[in-house]
Protein backbone atom coordinates (compact mmCIF):
# COMPACT_ATOMS: atom_id res chain seq x y z
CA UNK A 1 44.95 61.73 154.68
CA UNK A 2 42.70 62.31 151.35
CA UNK A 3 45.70 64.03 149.79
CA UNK A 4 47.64 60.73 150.25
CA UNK A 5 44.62 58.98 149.21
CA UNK A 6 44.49 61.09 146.27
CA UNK A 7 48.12 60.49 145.37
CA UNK A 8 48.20 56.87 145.70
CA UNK A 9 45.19 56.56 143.50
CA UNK A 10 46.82 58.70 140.51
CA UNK A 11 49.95 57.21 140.99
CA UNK A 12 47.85 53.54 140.49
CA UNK A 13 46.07 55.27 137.22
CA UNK A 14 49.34 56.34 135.70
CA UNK A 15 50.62 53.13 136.22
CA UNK A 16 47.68 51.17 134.90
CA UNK A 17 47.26 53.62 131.70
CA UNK A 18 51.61 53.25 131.24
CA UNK A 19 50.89 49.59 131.50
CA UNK A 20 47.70 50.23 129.05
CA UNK A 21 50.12 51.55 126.83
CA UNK A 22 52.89 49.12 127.01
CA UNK A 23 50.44 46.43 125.88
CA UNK A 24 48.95 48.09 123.25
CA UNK A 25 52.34 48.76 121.55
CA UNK A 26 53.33 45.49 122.15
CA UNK A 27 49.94 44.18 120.33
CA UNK A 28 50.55 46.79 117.67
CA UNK A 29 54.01 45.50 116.36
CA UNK A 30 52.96 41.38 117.59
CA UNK A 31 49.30 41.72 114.92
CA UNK A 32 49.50 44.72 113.47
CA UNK A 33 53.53 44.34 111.90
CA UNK A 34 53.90 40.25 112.42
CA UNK A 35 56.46 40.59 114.63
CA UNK A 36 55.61 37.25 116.26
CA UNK A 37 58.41 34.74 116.41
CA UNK A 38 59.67 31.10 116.81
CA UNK A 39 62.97 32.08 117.12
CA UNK A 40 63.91 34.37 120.42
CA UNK A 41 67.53 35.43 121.90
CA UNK A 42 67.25 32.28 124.56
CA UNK A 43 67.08 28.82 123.53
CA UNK A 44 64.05 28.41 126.02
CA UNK A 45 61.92 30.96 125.13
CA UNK A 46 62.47 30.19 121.21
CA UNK A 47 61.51 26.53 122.03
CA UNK A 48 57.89 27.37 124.47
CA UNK A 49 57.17 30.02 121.80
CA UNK A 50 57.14 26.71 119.57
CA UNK A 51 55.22 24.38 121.87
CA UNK A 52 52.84 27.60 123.32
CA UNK A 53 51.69 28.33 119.59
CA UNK A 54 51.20 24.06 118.83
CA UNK A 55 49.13 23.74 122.25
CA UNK A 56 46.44 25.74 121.06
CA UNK A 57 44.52 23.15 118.89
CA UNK A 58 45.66 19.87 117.02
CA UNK A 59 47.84 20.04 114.33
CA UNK A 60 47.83 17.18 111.04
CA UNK A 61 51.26 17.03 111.82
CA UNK A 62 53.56 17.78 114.60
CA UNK A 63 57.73 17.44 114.27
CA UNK A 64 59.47 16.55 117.39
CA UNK A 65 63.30 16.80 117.60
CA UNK A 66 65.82 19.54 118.62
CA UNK A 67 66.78 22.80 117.20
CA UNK A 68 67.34 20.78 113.56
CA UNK A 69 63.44 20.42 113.77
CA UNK A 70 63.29 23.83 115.23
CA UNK A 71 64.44 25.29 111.45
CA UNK A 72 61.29 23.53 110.19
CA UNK A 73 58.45 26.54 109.57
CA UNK A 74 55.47 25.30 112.26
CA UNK A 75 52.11 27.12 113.43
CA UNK A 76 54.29 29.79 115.00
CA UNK A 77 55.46 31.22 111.76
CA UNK A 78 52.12 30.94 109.70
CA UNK A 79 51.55 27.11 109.05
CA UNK A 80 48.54 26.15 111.03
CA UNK A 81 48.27 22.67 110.05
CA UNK A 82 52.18 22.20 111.15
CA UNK A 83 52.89 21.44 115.13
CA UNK A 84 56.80 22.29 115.51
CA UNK A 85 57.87 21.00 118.72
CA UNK A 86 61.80 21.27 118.05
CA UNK A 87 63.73 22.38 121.07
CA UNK A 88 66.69 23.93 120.88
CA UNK A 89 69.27 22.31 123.26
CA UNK A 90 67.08 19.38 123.61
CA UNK A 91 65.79 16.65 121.63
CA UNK A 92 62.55 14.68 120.26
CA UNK A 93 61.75 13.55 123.58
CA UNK A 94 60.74 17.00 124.94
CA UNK A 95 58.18 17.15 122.37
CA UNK A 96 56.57 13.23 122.70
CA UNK A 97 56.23 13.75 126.45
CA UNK A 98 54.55 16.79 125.84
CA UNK A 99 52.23 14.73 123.52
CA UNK A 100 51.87 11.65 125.73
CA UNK A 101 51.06 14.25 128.82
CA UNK A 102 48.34 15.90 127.03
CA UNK A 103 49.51 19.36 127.02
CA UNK A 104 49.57 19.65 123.46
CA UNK A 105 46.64 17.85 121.47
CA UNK A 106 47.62 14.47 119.75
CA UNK A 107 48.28 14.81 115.83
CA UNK A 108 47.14 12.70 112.80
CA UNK A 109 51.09 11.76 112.54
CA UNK A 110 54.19 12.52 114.55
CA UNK A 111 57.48 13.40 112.71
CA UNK A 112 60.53 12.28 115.26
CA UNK A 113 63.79 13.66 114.40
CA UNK A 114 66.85 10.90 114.67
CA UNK A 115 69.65 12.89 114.62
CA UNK A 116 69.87 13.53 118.22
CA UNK A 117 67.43 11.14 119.62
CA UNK A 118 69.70 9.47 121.85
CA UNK A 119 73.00 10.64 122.26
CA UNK A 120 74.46 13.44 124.62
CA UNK A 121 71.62 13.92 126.32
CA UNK A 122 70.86 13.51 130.54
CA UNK A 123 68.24 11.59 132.03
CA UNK A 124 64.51 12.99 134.03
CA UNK A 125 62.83 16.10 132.98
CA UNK A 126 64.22 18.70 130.74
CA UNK A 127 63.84 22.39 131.90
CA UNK A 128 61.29 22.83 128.61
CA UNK A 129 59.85 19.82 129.83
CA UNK A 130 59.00 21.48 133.44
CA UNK A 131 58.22 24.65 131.70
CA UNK A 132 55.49 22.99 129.66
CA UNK A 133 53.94 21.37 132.95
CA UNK A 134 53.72 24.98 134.47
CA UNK A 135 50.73 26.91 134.59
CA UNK A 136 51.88 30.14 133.27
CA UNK A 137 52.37 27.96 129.90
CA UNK A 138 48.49 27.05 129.62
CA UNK A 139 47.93 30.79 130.03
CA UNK A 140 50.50 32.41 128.02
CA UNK A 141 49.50 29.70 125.25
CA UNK A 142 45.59 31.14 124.95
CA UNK A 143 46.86 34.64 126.13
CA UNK A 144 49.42 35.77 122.87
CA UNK A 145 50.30 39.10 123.99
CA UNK A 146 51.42 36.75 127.18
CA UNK A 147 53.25 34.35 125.13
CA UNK A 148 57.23 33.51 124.45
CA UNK A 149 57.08 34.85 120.96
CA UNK A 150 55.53 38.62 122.00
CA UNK A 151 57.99 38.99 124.88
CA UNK A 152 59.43 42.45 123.38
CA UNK A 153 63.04 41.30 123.65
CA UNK A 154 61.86 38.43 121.48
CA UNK A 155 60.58 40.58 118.54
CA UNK A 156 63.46 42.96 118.52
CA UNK A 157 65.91 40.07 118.24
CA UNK A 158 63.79 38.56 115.34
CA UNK A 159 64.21 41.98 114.24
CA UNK A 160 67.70 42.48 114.40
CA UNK A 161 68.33 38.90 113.62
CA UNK A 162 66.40 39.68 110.18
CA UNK A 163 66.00 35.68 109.19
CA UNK A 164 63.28 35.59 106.32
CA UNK A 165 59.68 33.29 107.08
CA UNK A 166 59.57 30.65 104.46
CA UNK A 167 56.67 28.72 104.86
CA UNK A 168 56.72 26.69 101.79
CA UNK A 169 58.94 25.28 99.14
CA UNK A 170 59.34 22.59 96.23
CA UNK A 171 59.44 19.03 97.32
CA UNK A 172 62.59 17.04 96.66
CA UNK A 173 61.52 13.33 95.46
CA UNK A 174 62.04 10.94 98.44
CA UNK A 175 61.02 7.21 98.88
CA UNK A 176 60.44 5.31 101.93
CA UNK A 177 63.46 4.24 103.78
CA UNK A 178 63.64 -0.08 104.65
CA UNK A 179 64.40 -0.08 108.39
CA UNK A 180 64.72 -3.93 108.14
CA UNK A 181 67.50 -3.81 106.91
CA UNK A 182 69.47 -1.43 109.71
CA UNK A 183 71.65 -3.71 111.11
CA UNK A 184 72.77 -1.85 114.30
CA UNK A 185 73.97 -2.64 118.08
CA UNK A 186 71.60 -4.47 120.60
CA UNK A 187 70.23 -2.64 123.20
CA UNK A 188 72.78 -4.18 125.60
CA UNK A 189 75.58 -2.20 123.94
CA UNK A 190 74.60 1.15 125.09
CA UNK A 191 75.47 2.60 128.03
CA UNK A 192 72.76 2.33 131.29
CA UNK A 193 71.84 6.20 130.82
CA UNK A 194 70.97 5.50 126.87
CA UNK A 195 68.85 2.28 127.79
CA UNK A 196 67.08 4.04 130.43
CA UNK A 197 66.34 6.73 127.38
CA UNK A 198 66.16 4.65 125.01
CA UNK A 199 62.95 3.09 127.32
CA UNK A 200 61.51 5.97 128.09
CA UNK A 201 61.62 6.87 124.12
CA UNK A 202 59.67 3.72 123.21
CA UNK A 203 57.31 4.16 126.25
CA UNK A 204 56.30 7.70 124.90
CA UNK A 205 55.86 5.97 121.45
CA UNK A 206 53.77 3.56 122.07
CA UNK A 207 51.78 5.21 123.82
CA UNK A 208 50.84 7.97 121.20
CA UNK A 209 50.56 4.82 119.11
CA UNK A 210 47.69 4.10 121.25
CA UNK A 211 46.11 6.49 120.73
CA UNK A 212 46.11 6.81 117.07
CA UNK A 213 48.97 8.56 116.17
CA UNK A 214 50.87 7.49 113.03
CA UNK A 215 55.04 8.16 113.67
CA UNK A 216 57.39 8.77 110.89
CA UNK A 217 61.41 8.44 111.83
CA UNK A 218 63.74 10.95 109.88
CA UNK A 219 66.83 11.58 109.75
CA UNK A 220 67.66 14.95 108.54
CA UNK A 221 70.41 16.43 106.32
CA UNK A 222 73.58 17.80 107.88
CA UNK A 223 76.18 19.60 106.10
CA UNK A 224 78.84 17.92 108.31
CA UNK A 225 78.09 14.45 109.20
CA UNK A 226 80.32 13.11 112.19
CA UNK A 227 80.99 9.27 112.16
CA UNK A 228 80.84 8.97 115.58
CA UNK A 229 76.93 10.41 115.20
CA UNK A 230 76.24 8.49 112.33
CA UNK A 231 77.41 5.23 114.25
CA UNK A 232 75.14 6.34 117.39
CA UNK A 233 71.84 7.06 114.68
CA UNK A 234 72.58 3.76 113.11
CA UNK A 235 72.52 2.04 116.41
CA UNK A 236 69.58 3.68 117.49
CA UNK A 237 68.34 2.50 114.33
CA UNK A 238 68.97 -1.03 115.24
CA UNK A 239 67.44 -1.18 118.78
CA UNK A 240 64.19 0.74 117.77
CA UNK A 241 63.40 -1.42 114.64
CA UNK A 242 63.36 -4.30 116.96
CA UNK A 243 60.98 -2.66 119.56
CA UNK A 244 58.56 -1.17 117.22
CA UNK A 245 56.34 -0.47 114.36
CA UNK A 246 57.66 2.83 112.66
CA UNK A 247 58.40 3.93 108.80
CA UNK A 248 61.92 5.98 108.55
CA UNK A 249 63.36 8.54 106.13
CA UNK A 250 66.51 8.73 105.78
CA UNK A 251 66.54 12.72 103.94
CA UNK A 252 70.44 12.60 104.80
CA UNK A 253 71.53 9.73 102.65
CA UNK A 254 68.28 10.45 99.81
CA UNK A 255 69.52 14.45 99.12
CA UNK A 256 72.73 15.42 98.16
CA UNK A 257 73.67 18.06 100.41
CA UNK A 258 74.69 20.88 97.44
CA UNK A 259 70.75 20.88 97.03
CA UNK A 260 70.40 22.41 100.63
CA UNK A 261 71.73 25.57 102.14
CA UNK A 262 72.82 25.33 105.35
CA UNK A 263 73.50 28.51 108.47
CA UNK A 264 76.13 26.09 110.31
CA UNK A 265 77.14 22.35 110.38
CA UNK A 266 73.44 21.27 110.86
CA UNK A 267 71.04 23.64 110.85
CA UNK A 268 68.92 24.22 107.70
CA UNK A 269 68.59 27.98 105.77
CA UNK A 270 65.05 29.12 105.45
CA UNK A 271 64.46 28.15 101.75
CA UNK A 272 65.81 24.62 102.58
CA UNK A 273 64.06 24.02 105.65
CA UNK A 274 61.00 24.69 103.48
CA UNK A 275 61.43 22.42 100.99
CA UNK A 276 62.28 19.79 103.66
CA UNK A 277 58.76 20.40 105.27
CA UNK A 278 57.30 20.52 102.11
CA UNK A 279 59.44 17.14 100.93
CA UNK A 280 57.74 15.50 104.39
CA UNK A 281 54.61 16.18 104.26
CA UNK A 282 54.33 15.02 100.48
CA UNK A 283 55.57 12.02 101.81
CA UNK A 284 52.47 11.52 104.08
CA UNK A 285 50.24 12.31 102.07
CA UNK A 286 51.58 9.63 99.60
CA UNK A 287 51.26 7.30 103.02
CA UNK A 288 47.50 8.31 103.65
């Protein structure tokens, strides 16, 4: 019987110093080689290593929007004051209820991407949205080595993926937008699964308006624009200028698109996601 006691407890010590080990390594290449990422080989993990890294205290600024916003360099790659709550096969909403909830701390303004605010998207909670309200994300948010971005198949597929962190860049001159004069559909010419997200967009809104947030609407650059999306931002457009109290960018119609470098139809290259960050938050600062 002590020889089997004996085994089982050096079989428990080897595993707990292979497990020491493990985590040191993996803390070794996360601080010690900044292997820490935003973007990961799943959509889901890329988007809580986003929202883990903005939970932790509040940002000046936060973005919320889909993988478009996701481009943008936040907190997780080195820009503290910058909240990126993009996520990647979702849209702004993910982020605001996150916001309205109180899992990440409220921000002095809230960027909300338009480009895929409405359209093609389903109704209730997201899967990011469920993963935020878990507890593992409060842990793995104040626990790094715990965390979406140090999962080790994360950091090799930053690795191998080999996409240069560009935290800033030269501001393009933009002015301020006149959302009067959007002249879109009524809120009676979308379909019942848009007005019922449409509602729950102004709901989150208004309530972070509440409580002090300022919101700023963009739209963001594409290198292929689709009518049919421009129609559906234009009508979104309409029915949210009549519901509330917002300032808008429109970056897609103020720079020419040869200025940016794009990775596909709509996602933004390092360098140019920079200088649209940079572009943004001169803008604010020109509002405060």
């Amino acid at each position: 019987m002590s020889k089997a006691r004996s085994s089982i407890k050096l079989f428990l010590l080897g595993l707990l110093l292979a497990l020491c080990v493990c985590f040191g390594v993996q803390a070794l290449f996360y601080f010690g080689f900044d292997s820490g990422t935003g973007k990961t080989e799943s959509n889901y993990f890329s988007t809580m290593s986003r929202f883990q890294s903005a939970s932790t205290s509040a940002a000046e600024i936060a973005f919320a929007g889909s993988s478009i916003t996701g481009r943008l360099p936040g907190r997780e790659a080195g820009n503290e004051r910058i909240a990126n709550l993009g996520s990647d096969g979702g849209n702004a909403l993910d982020g605001m209820r996150s916001l309205a909830q109180g899992k990440i701390p409220t921000p002095q303004w809230l960027v909300i991407e338009l480009n895929t605010l409405v359209g093609e998207v389903g109704i209730g909670d997201s899967l990011v949205s469920r993963g935020v309200q878990g507890p593992w994300f409060d842990v793995s948010a104040r626990m790094p080595l715990l965390g979406a971005s140090s999962r080790p198949s994360s950091m090799l597929y930053a690795q191998l993926l080999n996409r240069q962190k560009v935290l800033t860049g030269e501001p393009l001159e933009v002015t301020i937008d006149d959302l009067t004069a959007v002249d879109g559909k009524t809120e009676e010419d979308f379909s019942e699964r848009e007005r019922r997200r449409i509602k729950d967009i102004v709901d989150a809104i208004e309530h972070l308006q509440q409580q002090g947030v300022k919101i700023l609407l963009v739209n963001y650059p594409e290198k292929v624009v689709r009518d049919s999306n421009k129609i559906h931002k234009e009508a979104t457009l309409g029915v949210l200028r009549k519901r509330l109290n917002v300032i808008y960018l429109d970056l897609g119609k103020q720079i020419p698109r040869n200025a940016l470098q794009f990775t596909d139809s709509v996602h933004l290259g390092p360098e140019s996601a920079a200088r649209v960050l940079a572009t943004i938050t001169k803008t604010i600062r020109a509002l405060n």
